[in-house]
C-alpha atoms as a PDB file:
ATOM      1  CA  UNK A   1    -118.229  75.209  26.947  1.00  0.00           C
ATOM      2  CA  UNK A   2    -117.691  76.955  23.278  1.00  0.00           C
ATOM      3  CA  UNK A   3    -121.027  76.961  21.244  1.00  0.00           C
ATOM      4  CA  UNK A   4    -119.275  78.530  18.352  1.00  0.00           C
ATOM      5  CA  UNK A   5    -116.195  79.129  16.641  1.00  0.00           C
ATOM      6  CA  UNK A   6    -114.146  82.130  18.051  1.00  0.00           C
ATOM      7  CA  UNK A   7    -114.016  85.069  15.686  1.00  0.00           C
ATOM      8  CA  UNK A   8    -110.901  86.607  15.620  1.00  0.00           C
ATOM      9  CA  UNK A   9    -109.842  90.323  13.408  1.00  0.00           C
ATOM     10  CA  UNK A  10    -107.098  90.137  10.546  1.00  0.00           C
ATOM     11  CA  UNK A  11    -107.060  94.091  10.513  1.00  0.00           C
ATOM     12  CA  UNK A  12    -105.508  93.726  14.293  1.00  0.00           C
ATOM     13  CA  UNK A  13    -102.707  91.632  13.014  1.00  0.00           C
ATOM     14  CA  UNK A  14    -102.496  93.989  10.148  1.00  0.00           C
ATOM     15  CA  UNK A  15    -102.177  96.999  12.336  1.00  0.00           C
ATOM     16  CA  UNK A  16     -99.004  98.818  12.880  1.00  0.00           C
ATOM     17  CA  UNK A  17     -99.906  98.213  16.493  1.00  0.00           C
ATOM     18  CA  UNK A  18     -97.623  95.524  18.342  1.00  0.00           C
ATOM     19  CA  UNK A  19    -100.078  94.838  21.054  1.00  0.00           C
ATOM     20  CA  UNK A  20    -103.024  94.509  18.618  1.00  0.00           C
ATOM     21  CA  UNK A  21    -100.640  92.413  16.462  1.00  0.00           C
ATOM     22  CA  UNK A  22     -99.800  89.903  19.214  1.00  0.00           C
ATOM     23  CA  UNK A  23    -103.553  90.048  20.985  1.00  0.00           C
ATOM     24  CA  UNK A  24    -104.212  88.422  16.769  1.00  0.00           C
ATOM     25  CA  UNK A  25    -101.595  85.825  17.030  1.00  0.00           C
ATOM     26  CA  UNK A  26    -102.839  85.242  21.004  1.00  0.00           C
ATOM     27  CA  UNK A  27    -106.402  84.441  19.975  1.00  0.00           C
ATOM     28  CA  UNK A  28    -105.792  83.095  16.844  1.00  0.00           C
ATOM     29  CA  UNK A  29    -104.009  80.415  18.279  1.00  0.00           C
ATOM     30  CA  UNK A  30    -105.662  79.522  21.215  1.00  0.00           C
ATOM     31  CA  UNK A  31    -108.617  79.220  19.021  1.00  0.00           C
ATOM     32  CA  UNK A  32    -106.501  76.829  16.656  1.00  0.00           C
ATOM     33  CA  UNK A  33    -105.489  74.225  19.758  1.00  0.00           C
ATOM     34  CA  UNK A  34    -109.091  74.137  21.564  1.00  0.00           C
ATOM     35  CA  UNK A  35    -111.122  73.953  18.538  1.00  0.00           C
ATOM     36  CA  UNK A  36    -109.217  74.275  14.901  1.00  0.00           C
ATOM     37  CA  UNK A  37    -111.320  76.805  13.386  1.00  0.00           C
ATOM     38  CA  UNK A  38    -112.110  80.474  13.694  1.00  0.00           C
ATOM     39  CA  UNK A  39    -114.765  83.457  11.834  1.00  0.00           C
ATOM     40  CA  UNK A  40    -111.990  85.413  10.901  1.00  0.00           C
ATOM     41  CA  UNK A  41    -113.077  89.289   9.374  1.00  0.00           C
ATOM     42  CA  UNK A  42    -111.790  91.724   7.672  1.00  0.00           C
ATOM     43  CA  UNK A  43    -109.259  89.374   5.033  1.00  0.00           C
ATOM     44  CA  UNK A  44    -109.130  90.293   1.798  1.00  0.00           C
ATOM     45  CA  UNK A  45    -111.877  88.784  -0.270  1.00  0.00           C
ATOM     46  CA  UNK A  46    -114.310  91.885  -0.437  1.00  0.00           C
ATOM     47  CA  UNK A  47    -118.187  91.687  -0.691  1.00  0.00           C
ATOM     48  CA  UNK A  48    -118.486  92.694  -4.585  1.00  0.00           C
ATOM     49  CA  UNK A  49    -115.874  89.516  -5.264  1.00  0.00           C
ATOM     50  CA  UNK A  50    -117.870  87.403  -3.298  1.00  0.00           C
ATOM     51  CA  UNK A  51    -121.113  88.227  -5.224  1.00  0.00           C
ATOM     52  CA  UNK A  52    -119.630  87.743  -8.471  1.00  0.00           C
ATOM     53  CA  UNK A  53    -118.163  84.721  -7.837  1.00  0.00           C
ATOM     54  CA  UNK A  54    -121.528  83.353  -6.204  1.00  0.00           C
ATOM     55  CA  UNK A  55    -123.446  84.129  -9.584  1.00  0.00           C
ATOM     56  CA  UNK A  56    -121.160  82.723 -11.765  1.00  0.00           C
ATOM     57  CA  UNK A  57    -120.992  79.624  -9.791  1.00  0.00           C
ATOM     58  CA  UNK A  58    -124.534  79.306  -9.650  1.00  0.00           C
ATOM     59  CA  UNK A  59    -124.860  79.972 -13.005  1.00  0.00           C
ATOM     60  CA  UNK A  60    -122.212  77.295 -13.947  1.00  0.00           C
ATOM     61  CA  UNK A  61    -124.056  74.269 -11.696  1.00  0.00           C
ATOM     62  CA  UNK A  62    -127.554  75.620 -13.241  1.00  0.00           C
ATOM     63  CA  UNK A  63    -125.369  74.600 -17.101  1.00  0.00           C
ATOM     64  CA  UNK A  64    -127.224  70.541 -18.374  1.00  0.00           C
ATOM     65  CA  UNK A  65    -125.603  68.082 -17.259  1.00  0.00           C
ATOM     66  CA  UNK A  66    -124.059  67.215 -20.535  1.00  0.00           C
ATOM     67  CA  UNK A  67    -122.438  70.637 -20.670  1.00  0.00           C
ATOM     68  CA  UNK A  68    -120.574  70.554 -17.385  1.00  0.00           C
ATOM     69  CA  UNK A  69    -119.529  66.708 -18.390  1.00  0.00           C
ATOM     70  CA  UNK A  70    -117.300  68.006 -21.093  1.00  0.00           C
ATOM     71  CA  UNK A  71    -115.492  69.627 -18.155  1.00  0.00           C
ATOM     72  CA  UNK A  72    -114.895  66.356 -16.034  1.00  0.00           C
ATOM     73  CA  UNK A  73    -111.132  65.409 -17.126  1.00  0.00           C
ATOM     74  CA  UNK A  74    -110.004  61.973 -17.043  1.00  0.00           C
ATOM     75  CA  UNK A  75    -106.844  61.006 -15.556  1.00  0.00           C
ATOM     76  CA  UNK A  76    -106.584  64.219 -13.297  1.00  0.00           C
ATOM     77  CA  UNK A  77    -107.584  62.845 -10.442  1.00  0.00           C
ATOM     78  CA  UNK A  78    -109.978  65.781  -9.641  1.00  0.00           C
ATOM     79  CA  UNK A  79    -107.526  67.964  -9.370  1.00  0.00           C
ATOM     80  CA  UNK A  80    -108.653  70.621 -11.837  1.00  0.00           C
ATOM     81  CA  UNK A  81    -112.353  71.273 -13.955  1.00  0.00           C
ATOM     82  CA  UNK A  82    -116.030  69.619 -12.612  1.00  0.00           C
ATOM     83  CA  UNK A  83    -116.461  66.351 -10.568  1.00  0.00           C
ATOM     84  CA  UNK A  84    -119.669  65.095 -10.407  1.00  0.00           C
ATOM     85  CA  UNK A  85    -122.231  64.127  -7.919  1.00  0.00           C
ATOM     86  CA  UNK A  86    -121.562  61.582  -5.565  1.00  0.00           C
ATOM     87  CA  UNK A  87    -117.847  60.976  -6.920  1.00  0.00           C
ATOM     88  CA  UNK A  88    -116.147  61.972  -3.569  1.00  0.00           C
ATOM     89  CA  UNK A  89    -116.968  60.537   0.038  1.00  0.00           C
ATOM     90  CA  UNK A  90    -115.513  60.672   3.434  1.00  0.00           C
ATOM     91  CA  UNK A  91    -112.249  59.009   4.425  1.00  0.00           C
ATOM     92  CA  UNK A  92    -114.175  55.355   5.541  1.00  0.00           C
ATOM     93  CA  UNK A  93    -117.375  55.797   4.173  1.00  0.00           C
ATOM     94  CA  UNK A  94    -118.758  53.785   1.136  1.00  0.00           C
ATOM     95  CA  UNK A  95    -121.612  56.912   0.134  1.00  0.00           C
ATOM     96  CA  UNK A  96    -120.934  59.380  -1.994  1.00  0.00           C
ATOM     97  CA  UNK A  97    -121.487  63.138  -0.739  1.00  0.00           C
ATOM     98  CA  UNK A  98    -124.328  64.618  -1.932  1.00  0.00           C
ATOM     99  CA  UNK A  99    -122.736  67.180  -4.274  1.00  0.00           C
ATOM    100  CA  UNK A 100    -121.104  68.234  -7.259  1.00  0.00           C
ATOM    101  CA  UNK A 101    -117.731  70.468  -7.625  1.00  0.00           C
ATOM    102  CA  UNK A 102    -115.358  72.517  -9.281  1.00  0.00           C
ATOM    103  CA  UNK A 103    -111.558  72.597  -8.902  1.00  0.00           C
ATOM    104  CA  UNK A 104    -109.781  76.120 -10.161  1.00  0.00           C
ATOM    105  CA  UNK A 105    -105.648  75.071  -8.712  1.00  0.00           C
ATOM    106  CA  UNK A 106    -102.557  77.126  -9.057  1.00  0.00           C
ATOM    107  CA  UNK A 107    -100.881  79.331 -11.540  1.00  0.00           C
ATOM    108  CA  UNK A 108     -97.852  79.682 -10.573  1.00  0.00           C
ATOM    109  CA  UNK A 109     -94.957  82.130 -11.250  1.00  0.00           C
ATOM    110  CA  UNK A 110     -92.915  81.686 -14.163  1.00  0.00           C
ATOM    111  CA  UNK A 111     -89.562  82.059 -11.737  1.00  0.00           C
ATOM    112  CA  UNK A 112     -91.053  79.914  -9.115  1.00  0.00           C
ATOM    113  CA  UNK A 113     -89.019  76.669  -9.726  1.00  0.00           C
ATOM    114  CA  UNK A 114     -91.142  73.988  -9.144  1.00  0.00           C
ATOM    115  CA  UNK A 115     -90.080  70.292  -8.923  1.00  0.00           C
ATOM    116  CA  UNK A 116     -93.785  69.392  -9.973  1.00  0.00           C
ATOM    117  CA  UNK A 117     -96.018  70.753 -13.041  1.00  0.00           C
ATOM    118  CA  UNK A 118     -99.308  71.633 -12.019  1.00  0.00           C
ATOM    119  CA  UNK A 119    -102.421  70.538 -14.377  1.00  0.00           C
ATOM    120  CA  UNK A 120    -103.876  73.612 -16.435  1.00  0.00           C
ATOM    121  CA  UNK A 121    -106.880  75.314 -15.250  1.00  0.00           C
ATOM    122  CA  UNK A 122    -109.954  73.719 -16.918  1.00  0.00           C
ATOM    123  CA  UNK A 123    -111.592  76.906 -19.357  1.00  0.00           C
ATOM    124  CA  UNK A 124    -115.444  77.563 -19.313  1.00  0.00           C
ATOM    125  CA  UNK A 125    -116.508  78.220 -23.020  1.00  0.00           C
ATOM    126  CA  UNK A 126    -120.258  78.887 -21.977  1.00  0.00           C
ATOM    127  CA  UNK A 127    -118.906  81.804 -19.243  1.00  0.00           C
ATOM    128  CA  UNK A 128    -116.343  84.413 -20.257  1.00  0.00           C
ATOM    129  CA  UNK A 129    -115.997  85.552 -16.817  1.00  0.00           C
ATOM    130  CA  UNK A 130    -116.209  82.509 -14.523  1.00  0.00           C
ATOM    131  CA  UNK A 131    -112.241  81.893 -14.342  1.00  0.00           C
ATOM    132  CA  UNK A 132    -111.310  85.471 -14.777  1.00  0.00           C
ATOM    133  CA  UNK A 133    -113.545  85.771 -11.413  1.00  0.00           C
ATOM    134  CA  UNK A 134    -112.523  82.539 -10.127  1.00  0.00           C
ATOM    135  CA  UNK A 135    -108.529  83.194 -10.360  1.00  0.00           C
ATOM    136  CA  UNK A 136    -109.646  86.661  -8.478  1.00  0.00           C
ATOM    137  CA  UNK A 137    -110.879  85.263  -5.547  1.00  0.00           C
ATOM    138  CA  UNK A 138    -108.190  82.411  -5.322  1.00  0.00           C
ATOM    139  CA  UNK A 139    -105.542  85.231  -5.478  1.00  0.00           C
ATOM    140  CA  UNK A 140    -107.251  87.293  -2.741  1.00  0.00           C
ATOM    141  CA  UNK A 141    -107.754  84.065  -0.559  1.00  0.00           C
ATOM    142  CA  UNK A 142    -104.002  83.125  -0.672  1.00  0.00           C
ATOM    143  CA  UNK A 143    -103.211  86.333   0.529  1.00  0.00           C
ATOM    144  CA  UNK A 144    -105.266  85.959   3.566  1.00  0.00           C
ATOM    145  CA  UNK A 145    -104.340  82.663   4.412  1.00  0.00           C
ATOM    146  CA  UNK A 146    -100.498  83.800   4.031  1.00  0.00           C
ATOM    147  CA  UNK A 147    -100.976  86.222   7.070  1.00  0.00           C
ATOM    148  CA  UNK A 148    -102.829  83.395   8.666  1.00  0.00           C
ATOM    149  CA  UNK A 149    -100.097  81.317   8.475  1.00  0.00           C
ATOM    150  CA  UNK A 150     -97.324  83.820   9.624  1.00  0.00           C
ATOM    151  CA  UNK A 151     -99.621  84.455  12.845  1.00  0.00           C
ATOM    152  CA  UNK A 152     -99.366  80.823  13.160  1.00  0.00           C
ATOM    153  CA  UNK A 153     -95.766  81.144  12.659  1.00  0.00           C
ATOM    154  CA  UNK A 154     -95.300  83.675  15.609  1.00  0.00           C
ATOM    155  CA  UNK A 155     -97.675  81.516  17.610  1.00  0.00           C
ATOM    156  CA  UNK A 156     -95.354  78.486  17.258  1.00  0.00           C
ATOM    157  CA  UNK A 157     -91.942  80.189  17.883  1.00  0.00           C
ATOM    158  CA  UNK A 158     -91.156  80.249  14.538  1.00  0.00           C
ATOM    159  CA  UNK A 159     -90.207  82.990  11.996  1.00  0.00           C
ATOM    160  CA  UNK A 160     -93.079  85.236  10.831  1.00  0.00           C
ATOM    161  CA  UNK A 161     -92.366  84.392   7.227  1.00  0.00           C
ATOM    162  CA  UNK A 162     -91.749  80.606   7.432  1.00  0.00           C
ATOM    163  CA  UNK A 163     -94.671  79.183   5.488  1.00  0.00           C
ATOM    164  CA  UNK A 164     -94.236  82.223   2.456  1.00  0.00           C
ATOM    165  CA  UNK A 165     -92.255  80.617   0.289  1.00  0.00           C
ATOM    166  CA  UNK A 166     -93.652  76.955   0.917  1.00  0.00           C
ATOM    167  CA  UNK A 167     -97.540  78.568  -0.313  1.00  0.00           C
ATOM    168  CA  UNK A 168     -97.063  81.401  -2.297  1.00  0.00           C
ATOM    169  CA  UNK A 169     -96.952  79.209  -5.298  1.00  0.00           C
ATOM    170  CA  UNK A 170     -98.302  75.669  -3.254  1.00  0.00           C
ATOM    171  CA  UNK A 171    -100.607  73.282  -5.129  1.00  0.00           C
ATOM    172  CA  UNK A 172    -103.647  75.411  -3.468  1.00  0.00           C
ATOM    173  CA  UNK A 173    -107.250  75.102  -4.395  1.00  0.00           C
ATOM    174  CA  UNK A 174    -110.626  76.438  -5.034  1.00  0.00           C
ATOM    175  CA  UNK A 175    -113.794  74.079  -4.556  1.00  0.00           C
ATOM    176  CA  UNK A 176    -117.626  75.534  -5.410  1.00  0.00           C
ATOM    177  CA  UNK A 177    -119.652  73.094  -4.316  1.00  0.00           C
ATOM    178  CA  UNK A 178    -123.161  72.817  -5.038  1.00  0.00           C
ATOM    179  CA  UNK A 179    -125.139  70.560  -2.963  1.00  0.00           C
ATOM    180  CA  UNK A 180    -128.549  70.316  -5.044  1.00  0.00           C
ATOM    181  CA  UNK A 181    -131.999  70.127  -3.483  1.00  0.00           C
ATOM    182  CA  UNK A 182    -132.475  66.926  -1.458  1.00  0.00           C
ATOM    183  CA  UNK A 183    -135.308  65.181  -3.383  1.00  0.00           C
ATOM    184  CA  UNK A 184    -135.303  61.856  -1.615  1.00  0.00           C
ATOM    185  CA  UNK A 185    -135.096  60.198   1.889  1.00  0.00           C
ATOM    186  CA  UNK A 186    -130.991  59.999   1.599  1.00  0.00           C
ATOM    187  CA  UNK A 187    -129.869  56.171   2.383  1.00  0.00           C
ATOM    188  CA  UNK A 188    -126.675  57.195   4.717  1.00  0.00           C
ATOM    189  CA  UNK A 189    -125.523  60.048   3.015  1.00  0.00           C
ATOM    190  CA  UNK A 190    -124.968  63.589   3.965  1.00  0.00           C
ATOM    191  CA  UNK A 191    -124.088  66.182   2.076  1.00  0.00           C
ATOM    192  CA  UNK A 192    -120.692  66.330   3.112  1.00  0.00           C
ATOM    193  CA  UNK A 193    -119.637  63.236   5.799  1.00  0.00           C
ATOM    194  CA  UNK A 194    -117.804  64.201   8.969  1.00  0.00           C
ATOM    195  CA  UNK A 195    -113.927  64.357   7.731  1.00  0.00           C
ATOM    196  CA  UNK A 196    -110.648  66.649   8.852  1.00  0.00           C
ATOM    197  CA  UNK A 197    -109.148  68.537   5.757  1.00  0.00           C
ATOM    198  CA  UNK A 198    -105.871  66.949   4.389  1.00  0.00           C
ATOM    199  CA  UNK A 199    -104.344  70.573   3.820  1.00  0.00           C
ATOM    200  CA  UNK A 200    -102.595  73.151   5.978  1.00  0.00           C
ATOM    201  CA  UNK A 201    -105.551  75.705   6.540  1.00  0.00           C
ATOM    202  CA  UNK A 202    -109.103  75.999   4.543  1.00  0.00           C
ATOM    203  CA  UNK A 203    -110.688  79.735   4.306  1.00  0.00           C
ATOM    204  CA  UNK A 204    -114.594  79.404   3.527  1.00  0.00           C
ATOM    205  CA  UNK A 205    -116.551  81.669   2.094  1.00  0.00           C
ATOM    206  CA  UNK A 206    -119.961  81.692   4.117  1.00  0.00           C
ATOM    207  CA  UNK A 207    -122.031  79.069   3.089  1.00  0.00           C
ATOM    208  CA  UNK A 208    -125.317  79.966   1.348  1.00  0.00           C
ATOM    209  CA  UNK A 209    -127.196  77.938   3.849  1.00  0.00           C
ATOM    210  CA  UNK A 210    -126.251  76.845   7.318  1.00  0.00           C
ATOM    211  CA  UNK A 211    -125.052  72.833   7.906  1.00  0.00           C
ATOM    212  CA  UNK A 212    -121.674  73.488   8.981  1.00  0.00           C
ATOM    213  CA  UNK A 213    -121.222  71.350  11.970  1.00  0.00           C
ATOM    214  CA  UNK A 214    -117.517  70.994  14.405  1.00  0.00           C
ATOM    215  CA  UNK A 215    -116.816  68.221  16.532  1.00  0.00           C
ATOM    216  CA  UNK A 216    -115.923  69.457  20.183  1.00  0.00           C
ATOM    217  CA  UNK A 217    -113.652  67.782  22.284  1.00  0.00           C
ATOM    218  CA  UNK A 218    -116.411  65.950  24.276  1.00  0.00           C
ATOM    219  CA  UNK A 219    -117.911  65.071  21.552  1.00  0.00           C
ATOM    220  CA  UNK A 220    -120.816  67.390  21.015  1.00  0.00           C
ATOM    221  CA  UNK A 221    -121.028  68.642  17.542  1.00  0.00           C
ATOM    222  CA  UNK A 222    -121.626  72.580  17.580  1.00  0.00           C
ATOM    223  CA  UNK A 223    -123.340  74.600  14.750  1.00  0.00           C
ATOM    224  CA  UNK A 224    -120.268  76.689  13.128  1.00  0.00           C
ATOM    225  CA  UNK A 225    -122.057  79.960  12.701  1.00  0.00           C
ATOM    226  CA  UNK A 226    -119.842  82.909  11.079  1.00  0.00           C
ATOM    227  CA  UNK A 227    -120.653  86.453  11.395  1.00  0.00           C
ATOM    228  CA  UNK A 228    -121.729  87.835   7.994  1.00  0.00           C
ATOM    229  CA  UNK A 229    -118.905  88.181   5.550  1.00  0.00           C
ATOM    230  CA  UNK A 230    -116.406  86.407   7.617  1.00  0.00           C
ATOM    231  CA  UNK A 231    -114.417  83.669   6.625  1.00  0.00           C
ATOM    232  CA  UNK A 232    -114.431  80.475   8.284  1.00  0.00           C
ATOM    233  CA  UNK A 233    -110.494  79.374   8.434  1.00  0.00           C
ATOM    234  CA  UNK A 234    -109.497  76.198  10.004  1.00  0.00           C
ATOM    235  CA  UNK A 235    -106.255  73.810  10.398  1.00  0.00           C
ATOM    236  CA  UNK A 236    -106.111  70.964   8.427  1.00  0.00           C
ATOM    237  CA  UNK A 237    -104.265  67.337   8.702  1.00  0.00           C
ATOM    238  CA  UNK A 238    -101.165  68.594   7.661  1.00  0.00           C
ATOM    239  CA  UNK A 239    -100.393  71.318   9.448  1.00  0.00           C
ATOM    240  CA  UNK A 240    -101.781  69.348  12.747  1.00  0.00           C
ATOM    241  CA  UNK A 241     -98.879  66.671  11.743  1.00  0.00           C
ATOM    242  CA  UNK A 242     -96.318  69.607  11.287  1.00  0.00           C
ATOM    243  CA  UNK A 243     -96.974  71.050  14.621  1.00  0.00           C
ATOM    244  CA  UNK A 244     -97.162  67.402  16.443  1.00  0.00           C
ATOM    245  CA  UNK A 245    -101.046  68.029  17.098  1.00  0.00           C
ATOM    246  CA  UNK A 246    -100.463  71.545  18.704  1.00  0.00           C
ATOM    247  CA  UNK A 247    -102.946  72.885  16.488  1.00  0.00           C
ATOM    248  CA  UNK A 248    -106.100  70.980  15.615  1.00  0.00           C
ATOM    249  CA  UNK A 249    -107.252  69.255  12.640  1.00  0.00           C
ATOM    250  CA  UNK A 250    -111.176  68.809  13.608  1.00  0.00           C
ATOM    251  CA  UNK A 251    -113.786  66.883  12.381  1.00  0.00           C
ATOM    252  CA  UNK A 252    -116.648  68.911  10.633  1.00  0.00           C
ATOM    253  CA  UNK A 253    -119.448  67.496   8.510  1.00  0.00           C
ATOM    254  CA  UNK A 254    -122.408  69.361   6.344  1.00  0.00           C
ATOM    255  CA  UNK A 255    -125.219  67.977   7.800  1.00  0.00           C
ATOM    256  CA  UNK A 256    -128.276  67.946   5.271  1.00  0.00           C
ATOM    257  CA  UNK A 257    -130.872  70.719   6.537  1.00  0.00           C
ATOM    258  CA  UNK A 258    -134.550  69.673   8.097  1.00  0.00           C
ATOM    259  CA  UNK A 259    -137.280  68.556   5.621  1.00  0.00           C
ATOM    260  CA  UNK A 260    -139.001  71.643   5.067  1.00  0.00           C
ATOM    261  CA  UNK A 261    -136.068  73.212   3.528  1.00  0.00           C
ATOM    262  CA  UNK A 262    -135.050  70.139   1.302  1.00  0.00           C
ATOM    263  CA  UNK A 263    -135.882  72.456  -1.750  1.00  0.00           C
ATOM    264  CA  UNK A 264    -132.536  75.063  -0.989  1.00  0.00           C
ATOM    265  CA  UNK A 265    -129.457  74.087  -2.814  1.00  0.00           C
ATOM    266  CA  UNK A 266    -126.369  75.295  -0.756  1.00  0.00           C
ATOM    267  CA  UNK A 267    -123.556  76.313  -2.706  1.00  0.00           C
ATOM    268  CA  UNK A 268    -120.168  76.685  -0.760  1.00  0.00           C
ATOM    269  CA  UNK A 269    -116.621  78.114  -1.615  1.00  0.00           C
ATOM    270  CA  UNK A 270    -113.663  76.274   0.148  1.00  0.00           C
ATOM    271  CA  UNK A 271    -109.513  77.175  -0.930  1.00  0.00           C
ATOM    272  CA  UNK A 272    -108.421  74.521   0.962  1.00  0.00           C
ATOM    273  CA  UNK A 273    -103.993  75.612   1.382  1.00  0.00           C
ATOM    274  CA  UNK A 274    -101.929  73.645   0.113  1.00  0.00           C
ATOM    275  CA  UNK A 275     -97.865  73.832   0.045  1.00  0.00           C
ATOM    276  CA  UNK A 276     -95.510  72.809  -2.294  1.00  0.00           C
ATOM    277  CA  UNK A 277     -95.222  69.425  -2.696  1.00  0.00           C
ATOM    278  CA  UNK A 278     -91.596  68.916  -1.260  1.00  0.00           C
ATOM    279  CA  UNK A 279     -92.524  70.864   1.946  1.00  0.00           C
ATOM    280  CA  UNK A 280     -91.224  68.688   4.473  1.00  0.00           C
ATOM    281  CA  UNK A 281     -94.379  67.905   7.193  1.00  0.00           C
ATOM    282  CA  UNK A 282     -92.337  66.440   9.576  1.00  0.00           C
ATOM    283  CA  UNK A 283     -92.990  67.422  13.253  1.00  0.00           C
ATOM    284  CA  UNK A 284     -91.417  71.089  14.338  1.00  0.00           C
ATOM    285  CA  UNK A 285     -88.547  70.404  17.231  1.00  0.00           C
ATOM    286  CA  UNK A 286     -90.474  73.553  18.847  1.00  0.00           C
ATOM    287  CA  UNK A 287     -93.052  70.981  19.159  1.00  0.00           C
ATOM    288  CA  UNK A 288     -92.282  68.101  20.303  1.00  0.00           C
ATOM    289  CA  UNK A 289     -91.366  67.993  24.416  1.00  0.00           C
ATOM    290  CA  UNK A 290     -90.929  65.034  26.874  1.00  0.00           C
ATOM    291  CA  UNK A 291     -95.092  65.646  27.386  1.00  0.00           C
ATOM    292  CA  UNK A 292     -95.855  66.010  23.400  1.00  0.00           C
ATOM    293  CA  UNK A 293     -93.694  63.408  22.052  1.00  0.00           C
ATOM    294  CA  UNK A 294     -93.295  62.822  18.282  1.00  0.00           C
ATOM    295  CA  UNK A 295     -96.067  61.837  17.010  1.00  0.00           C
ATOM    296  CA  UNK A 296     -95.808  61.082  13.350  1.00  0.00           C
ATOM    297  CA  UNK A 297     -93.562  59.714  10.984  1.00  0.00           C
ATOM    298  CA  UNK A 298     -91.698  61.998   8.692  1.00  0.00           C
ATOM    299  CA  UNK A 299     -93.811  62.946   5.310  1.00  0.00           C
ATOM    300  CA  UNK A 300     -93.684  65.416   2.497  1.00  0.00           C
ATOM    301  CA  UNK A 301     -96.719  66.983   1.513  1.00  0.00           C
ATOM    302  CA  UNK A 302     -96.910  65.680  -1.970  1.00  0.00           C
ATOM    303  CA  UNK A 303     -96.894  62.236  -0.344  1.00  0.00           C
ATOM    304  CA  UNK A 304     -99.159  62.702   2.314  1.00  0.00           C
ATOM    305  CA  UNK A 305    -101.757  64.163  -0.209  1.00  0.00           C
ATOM    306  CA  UNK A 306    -101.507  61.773  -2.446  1.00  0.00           C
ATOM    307  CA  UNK A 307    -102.132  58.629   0.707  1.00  0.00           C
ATOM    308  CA  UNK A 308    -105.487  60.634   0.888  1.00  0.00           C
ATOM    309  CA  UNK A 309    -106.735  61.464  -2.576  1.00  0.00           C
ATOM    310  CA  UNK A 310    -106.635  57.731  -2.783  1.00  0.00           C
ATOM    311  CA  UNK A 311    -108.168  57.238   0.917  1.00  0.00           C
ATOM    312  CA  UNK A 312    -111.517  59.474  -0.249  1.00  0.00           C
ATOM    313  CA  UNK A 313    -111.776  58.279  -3.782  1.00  0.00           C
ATOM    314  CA  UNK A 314    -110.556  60.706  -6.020  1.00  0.00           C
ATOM    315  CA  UNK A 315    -107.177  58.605  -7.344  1.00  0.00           C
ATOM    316  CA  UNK A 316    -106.457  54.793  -7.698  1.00  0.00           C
ATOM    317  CA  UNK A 317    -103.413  52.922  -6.086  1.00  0.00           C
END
């Protein structure tokens, strides 16, 4: 049985090579209907980006908490500047997770014709860099998970550049997370409770400290343990409902680390992929087969998202 996540090479799918190409789009997807998520190297977030964006995120969390506060917007939902501790939990759990976040979203394209406005990026007065940096990695993280997705594409009988215009300027975003130090017996909270992602794909950055945990098929949960400078990159609820549960939407969790290193915050960088909101979700016909019948109802993305913002917390009826 798998003890850990399949790791999988962009630069073969990158490769003029058609056999490397399709051995990518092979593995790739096998990895995406057993398990859901893969170590994926060689995308295009490079080391020195990484680092940067690590110190001014840890800088940011290490602002008072009456600095950051000014940053928490009302009325938004979440959806763009700081959320505080314990505001978000997992889909059927009272608890909130043990961390605090930040939410960088889309700029789009002046041309790019969308029947939604996005909410403006949230500016840091105290750090001249941080969305500079911030908007960097985003861009660089869309890119990968637009070759992701036309893999996926290929995989599914579809054509290579299907999801392209649905992402390229989709209501994506960027989440460092801070988890603090864990100062207290925790009544029933973790730091982040088992839950599936309610986007298409999420690329992590690796995790400053391990607690990354997937749920197998038989139930075991297995440490997710990514080579150095991969990405972790896994499916998420919708695109499991927009392949008819082909691919695999799994339940992960960040479990809270043993006593003796209570002390280490973990910081952690999710762009969790989102389309554009009228992106239809409904199941593919190259799905669906007298053994995989339709299995969901038809959905756009804007409305599915918005059933679970309210389901975890972060919007009201």
């Amino acid at each position: 049985m798998m003890t850990n996540i399949p790791s999988v090479d962009l630069s073969d799918f990158l490769s003029e090579d058609p056999k490397r190409k399709q051995k990518f789009v092979q593995e790739i997807g096998d990895a995406y209907m057993e398990i859901g998520f893969a170590s994926v190297k060689n995308h295009f977030l490079d080391d020195n980006l990484q680092e940067r964006l690590y110190k001014e995120v840890k800088d940011f969390f290490a602002l008072p908490l009456e600095i950051k506060k000014k940053y928490e917007i009302e009325g938004l939902g979440g959806q763009r500047g700081y959320i505080s501790f314990g505001k978000e939990h997992a889909k059927g759990k009272k608890e909130g997770d043990l961390k605090e976040f930040w939410h960088f979203g889309q700029e789009p394209d002046k041309d790019a014709n969308l029947i939604e406005e996005y909410p403006k990026n949230v500016y840091v007065e105290e750090q001249p860099s941080f969305n500079e940096v911030g908007m960097e990695a985003y861009r660089q993280l869309e890119k990968t998970g637009i070759y992701i997705l036309r893999a996926l594409a290929l995989y599914m009988g579809l054509e290579e550049t299907y999801f392209d215009y649905w992402v390229s300027n989709g209501n994506s975003i960027l989440r460092p997370i801070h988890y603090p130090p864990i100062t207290k017996e925790p009544k029933g909270a973790v730091r982040a409770g088992a839950h599936g992602d309610i986007n298409l794909i999420t690329l992590l950055m690796g995790a400053s400290a391990g607690g990354l945990q997937v749920l197998r098929t038989d139930g075991v949960w297995i440490d997710a343990i990514p080579e150095p400078g991969n990405l972790v990159i896994n499916v998420g609820d919708m695109l499991e409902r927009h392949t008819n549960n082909k691919l695999r939407s799994t339940i992960h969790r960040v479990v809270n680390p043993p006593k003796d290193q209570w002390d280490t915050p973990r910081y952690s960088i999710p762009f969790f992929m989102h389309p554009r909101s009228e992106m239809k979700l409904n199941c593919l016909p190259q799905c669906i087969s007298e053994e995989q019948p339709k299995a969901f109802d038809d959905i756009t993305a804007g409305e599915f998202l918005h059933q679970r913002l309210v389901e975890i917390g972060l919007l009201k009826k």
